[in-house]
C-alpha atoms as a PDB file:
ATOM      1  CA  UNK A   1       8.042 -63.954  -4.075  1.00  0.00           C
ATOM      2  CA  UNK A   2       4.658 -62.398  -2.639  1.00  0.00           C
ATOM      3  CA  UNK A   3       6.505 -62.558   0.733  1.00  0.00           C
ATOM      4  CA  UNK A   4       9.686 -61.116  -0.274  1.00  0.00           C
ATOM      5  CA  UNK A   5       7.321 -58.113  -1.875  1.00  0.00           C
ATOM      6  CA  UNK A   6       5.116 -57.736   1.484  1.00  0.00           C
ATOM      7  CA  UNK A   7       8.198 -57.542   3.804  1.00  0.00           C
ATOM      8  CA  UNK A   8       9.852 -54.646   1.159  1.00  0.00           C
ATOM      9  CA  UNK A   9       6.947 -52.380   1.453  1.00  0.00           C
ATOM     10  CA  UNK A  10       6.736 -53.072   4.845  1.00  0.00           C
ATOM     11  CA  UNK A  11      10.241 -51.892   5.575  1.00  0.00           C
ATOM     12  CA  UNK A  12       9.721 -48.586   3.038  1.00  0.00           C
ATOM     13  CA  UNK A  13       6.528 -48.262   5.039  1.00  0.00           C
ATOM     14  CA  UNK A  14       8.674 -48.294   8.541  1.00  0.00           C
ATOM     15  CA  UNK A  15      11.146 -45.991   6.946  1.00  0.00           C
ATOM     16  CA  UNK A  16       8.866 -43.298   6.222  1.00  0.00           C
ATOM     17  CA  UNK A  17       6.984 -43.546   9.190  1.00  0.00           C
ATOM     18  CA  UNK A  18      10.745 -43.451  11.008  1.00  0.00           C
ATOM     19  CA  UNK A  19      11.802 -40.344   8.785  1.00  0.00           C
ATOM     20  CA  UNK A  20       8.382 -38.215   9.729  1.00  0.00           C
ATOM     21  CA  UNK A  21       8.626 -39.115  13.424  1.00  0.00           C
ATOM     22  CA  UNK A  22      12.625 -37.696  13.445  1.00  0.00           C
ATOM     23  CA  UNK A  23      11.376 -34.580  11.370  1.00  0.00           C
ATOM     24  CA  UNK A  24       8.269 -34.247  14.045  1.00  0.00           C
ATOM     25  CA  UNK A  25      10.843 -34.753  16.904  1.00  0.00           C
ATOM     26  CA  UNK A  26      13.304 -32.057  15.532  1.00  0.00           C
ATOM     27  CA  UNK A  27      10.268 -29.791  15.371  1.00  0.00           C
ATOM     28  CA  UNK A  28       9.798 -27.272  18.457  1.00  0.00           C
ATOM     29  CA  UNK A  29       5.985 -28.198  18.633  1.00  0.00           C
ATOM     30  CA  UNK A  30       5.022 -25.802  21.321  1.00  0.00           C
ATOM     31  CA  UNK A  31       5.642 -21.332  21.072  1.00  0.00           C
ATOM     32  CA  UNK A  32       5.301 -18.659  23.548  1.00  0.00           C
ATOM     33  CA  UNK A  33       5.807 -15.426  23.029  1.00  0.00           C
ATOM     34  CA  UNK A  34       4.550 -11.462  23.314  1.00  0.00           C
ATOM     35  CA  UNK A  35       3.974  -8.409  20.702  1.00  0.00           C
ATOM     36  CA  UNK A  36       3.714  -5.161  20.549  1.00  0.00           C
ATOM     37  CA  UNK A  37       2.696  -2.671  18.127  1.00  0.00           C
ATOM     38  CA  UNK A  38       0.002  -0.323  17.014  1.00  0.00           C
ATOM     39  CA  UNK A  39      -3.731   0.230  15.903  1.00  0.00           C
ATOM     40  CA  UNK A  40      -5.082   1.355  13.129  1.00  0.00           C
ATOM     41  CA  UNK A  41      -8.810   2.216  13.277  1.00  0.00           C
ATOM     42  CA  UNK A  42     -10.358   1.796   9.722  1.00  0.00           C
ATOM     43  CA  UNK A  43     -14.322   1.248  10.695  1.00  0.00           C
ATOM     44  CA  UNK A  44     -14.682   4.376   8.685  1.00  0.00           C
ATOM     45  CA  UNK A  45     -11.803   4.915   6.764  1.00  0.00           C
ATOM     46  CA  UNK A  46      -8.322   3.724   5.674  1.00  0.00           C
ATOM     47  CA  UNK A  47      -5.166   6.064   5.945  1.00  0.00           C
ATOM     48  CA  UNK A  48      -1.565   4.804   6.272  1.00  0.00           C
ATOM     49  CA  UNK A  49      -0.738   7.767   8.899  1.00  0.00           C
ATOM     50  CA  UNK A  50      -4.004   5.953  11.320  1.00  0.00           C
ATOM     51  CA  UNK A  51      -1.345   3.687  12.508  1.00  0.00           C
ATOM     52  CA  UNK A  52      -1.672   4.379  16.348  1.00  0.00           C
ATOM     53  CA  UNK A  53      -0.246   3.453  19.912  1.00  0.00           C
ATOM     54  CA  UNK A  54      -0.360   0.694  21.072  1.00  0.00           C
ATOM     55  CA  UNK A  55      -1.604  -2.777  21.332  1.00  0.00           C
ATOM     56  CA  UNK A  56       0.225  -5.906  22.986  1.00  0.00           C
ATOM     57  CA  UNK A  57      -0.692  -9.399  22.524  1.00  0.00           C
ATOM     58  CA  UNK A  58       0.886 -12.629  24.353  1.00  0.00           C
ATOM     59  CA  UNK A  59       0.256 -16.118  22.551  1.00  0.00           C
ATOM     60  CA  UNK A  60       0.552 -19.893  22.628  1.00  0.00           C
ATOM     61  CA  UNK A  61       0.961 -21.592  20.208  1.00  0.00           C
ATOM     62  CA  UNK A  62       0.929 -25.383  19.650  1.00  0.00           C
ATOM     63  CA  UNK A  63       2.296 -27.183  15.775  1.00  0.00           C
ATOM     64  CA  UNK A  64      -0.221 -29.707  14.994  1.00  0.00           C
ATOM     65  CA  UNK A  65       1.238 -30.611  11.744  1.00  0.00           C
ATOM     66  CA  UNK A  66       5.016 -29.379  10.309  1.00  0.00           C
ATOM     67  CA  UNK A  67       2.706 -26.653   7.902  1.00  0.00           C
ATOM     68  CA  UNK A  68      -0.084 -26.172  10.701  1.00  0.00           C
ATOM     69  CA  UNK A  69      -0.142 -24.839  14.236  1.00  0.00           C
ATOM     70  CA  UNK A  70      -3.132 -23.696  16.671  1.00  0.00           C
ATOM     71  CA  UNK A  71      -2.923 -20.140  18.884  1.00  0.00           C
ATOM     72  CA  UNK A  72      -4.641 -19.046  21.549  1.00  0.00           C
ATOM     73  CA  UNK A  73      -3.973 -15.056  21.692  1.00  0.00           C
ATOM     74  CA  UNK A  74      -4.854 -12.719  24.495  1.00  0.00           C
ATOM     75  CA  UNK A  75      -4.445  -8.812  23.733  1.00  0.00           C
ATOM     76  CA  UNK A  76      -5.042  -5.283  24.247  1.00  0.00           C
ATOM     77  CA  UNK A  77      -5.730  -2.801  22.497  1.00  0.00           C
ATOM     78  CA  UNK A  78      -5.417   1.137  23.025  1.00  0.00           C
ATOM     79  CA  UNK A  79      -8.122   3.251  21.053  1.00  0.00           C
ATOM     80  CA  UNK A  80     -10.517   5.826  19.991  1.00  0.00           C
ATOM     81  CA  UNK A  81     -14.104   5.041  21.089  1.00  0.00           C
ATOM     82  CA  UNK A  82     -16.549   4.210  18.319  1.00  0.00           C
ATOM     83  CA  UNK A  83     -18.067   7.826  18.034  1.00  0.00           C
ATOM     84  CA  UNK A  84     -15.375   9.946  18.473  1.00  0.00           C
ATOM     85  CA  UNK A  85     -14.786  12.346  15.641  1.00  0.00           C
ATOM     86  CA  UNK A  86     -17.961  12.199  14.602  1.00  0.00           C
ATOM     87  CA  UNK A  87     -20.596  14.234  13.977  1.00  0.00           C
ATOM     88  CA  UNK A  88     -24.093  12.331  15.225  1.00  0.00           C
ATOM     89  CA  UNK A  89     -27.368  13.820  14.529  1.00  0.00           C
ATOM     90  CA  UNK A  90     -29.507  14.071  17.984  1.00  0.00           C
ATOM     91  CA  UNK A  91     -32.945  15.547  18.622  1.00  0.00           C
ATOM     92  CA  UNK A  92     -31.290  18.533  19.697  1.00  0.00           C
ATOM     93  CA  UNK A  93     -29.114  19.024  16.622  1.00  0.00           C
ATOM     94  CA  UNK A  94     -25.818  17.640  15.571  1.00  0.00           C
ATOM     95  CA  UNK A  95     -23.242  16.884  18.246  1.00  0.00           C
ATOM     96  CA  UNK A  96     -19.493  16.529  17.085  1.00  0.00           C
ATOM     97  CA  UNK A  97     -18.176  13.645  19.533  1.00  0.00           C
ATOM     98  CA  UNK A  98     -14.991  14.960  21.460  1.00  0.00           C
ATOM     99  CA  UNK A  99     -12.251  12.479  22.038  1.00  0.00           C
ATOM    100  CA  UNK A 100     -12.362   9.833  24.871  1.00  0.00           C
ATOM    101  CA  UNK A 101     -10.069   6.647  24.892  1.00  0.00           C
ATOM    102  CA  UNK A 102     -10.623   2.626  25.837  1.00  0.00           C
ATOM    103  CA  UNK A 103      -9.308  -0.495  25.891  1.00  0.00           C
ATOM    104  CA  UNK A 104     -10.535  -3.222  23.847  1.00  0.00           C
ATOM    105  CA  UNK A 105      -9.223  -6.403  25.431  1.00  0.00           C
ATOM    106  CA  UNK A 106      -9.622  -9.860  23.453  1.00  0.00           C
ATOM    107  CA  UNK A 107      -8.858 -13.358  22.869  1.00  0.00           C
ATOM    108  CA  UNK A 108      -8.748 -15.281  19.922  1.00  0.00           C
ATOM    109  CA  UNK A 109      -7.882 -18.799  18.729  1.00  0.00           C
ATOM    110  CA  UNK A 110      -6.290 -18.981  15.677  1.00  0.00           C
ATOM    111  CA  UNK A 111      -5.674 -21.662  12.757  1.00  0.00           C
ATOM    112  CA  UNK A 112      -2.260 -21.087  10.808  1.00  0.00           C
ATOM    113  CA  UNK A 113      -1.052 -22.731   7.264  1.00  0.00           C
ATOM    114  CA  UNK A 114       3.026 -22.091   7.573  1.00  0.00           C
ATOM    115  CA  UNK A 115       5.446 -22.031   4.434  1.00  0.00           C
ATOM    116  CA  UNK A 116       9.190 -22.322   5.860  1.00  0.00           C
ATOM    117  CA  UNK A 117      12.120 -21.012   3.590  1.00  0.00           C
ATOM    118  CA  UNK A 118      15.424 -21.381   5.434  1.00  0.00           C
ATOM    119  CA  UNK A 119      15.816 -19.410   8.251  1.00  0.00           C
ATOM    120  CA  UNK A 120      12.205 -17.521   7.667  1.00  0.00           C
ATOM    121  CA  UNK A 121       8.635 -19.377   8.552  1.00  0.00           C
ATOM    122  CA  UNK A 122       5.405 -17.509   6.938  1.00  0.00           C
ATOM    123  CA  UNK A 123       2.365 -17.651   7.908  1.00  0.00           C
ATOM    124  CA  UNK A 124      -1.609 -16.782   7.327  1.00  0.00           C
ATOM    125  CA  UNK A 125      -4.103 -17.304   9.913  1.00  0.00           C
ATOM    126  CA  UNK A 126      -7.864 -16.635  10.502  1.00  0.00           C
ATOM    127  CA  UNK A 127      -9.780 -17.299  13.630  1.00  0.00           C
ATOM    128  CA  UNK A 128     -12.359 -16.418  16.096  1.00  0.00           C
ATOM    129  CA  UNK A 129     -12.435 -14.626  19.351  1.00  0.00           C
ATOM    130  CA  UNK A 130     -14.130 -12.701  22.220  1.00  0.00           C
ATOM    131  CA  UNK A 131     -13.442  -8.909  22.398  1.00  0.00           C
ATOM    132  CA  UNK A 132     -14.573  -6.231  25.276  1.00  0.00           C
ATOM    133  CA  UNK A 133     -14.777  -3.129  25.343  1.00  0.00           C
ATOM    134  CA  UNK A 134     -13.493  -1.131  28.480  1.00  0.00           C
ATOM    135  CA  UNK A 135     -14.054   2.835  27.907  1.00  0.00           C
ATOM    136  CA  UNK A 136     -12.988   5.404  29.595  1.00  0.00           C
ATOM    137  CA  UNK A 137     -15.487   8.299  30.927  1.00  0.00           C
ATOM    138  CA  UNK A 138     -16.987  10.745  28.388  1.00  0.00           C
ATOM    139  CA  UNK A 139     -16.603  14.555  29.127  1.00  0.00           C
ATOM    140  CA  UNK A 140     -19.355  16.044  30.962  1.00  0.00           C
ATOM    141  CA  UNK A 141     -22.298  16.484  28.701  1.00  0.00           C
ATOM    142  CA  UNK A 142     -20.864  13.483  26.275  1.00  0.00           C
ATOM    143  CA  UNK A 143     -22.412  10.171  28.419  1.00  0.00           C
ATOM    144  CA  UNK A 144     -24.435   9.461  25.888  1.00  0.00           C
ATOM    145  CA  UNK A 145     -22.124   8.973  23.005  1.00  0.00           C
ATOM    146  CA  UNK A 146     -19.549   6.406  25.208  1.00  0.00           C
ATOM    147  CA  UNK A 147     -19.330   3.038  24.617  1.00  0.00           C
ATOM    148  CA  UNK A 148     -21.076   0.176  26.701  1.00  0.00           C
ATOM    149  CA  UNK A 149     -18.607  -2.112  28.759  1.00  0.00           C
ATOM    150  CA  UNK A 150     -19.598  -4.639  26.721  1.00  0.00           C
ATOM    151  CA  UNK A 151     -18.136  -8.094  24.996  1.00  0.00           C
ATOM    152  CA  UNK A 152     -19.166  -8.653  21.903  1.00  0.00           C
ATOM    153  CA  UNK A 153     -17.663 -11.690  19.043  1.00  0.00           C
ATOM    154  CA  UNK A 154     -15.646 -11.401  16.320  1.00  0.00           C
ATOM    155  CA  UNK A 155     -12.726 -12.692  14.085  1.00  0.00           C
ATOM    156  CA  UNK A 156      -9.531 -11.888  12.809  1.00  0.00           C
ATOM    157  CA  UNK A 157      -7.551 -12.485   9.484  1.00  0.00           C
ATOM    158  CA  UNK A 158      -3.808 -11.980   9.367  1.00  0.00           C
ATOM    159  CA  UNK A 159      -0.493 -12.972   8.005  1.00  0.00           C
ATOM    160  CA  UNK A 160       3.033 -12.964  10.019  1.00  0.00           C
ATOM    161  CA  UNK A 161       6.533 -14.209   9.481  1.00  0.00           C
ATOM    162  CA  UNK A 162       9.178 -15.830  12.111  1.00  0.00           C
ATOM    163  CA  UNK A 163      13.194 -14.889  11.875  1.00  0.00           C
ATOM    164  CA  UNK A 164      14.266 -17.516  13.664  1.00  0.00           C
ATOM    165  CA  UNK A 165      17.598 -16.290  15.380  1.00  0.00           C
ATOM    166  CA  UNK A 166      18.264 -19.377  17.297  1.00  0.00           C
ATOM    167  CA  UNK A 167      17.571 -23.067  17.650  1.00  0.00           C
ATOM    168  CA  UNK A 168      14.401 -21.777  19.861  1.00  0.00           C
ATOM    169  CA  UNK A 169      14.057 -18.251  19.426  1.00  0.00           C
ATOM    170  CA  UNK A 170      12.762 -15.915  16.607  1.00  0.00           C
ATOM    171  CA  UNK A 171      11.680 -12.211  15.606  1.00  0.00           C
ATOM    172  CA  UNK A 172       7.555 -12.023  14.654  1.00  0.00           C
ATOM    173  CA  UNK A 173       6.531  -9.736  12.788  1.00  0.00           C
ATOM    174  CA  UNK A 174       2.507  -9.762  12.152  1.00  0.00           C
ATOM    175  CA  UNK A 175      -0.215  -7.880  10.698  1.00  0.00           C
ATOM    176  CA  UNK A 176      -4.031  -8.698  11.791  1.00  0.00           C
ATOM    177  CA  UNK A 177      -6.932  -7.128  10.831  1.00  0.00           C
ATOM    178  CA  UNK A 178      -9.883  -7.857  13.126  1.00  0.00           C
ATOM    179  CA  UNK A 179     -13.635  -7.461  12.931  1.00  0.00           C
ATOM    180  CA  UNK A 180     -15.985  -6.526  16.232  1.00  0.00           C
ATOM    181  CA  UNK A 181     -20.287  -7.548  15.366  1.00  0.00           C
ATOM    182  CA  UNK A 182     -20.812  -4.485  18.057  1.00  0.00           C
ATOM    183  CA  UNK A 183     -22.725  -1.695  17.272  1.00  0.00           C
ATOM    184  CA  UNK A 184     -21.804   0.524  15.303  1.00  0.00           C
ATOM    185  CA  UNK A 185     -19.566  -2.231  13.766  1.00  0.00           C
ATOM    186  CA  UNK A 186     -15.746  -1.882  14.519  1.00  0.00           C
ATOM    187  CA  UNK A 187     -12.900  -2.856  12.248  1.00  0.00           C
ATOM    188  CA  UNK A 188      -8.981  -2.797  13.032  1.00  0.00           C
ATOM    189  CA  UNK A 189      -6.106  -3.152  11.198  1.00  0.00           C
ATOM    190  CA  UNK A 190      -3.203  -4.156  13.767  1.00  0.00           C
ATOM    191  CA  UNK A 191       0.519  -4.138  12.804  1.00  0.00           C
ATOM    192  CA  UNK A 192       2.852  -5.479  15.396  1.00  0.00           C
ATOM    193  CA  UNK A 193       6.485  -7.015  16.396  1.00  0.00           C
ATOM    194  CA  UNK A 194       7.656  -8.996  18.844  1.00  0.00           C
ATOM    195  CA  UNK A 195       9.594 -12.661  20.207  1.00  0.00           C
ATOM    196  CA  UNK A 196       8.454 -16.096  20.266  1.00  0.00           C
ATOM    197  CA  UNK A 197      10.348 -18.763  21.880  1.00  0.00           C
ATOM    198  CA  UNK A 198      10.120 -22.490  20.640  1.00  0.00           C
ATOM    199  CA  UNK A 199      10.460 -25.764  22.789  1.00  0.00           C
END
């Protein structure tokens, strides 16, 4: 009888094991894909109209469990430098900082938790990641103020979700906010859309 028990749970064992590996297998476990979108500056301040052009992203992502995958993310982002806008108190008086632009290139890697309802996947993510800034010149008189072409580490918190419009193809939409330890600190709140594709 002890037997007959050991070779049942066995075969419920080998079932299971079965079912998960055919769920695993129908799984695309690997994504590539692109975004694009804008910036929102909120270091200072928040305001719904900050919402800027542009930023673009391309990712890779890998599913390391059907609720968790891992992405690497390389971006770029189009923005104000630190100081503009600002009025900055100098031995000479105050200075209002005129506008001058830069990119602020980065990559992250990224831990998601995914929910999956039909046809849509959620997601929220956190990570960490390498960010540099590279600024355009100041006008004349403003070298001072620019910022360094520097790298400096951060991380970034977000939540997206996937359309999926095919077996291996889907609409992301994704919102990240992302914090820079430079100085004066920098904070961005990103919203962006794009495709992924899924193999």
């Amino acid at each position: 009888m002890l037997t007959w028990k050991r070779g049942l749970l066995a075969c419920l064992a080998f079932a299971a094991l079965a079912s998960s590996a055919e769920v695993q297998a129908q799984t695309p476990m690997f994504g590539l894909g692109g975004t694009y979108g804008s910036v929102n500056d909120v270091s200072n301040t928040f305001n719904l109209d900050g919402f800027k052009p542009s930023e673009w992203t391309v990712f890779f992502d890998y599913r390391v469990e059907r609720t968790t995958l891992l992405r690497i993310t390389f971006g770029s982002m189009w923005t104000e430098q630190a100081l503009v806008g600002q009025t900055v108190n100098t031995p000479q008086g105050p200075v209002f900082v005129p506008t001058a632009k830069e990119h602020v290139n980065y990559l992250t890697v990224d831990a998601s938790y995914l929910y999956a309802q039909g046809f849509y996947t959620g997601g929220i993510f956190g990570g960490l990641g390498g960010y540099q800034y590279n600024p355009e010149p100041m006008p004349p008189g403003y070298e001072a103020f620019q910022d360094p072409n520097q790298k400096y580490f951060g991380f970034n918190l977000g939540v997206d979700g996937e359309f999926r419009v095919s077996k291996n193809a889907g609409i992301v939409l994704r919102l990240t906010y992302h914090y820079l330890f430079a100085t004066p600190r920098r904070q961005f709140f990103n919203a962006a859309a794009g495709l992924v594709g899924r193999f």
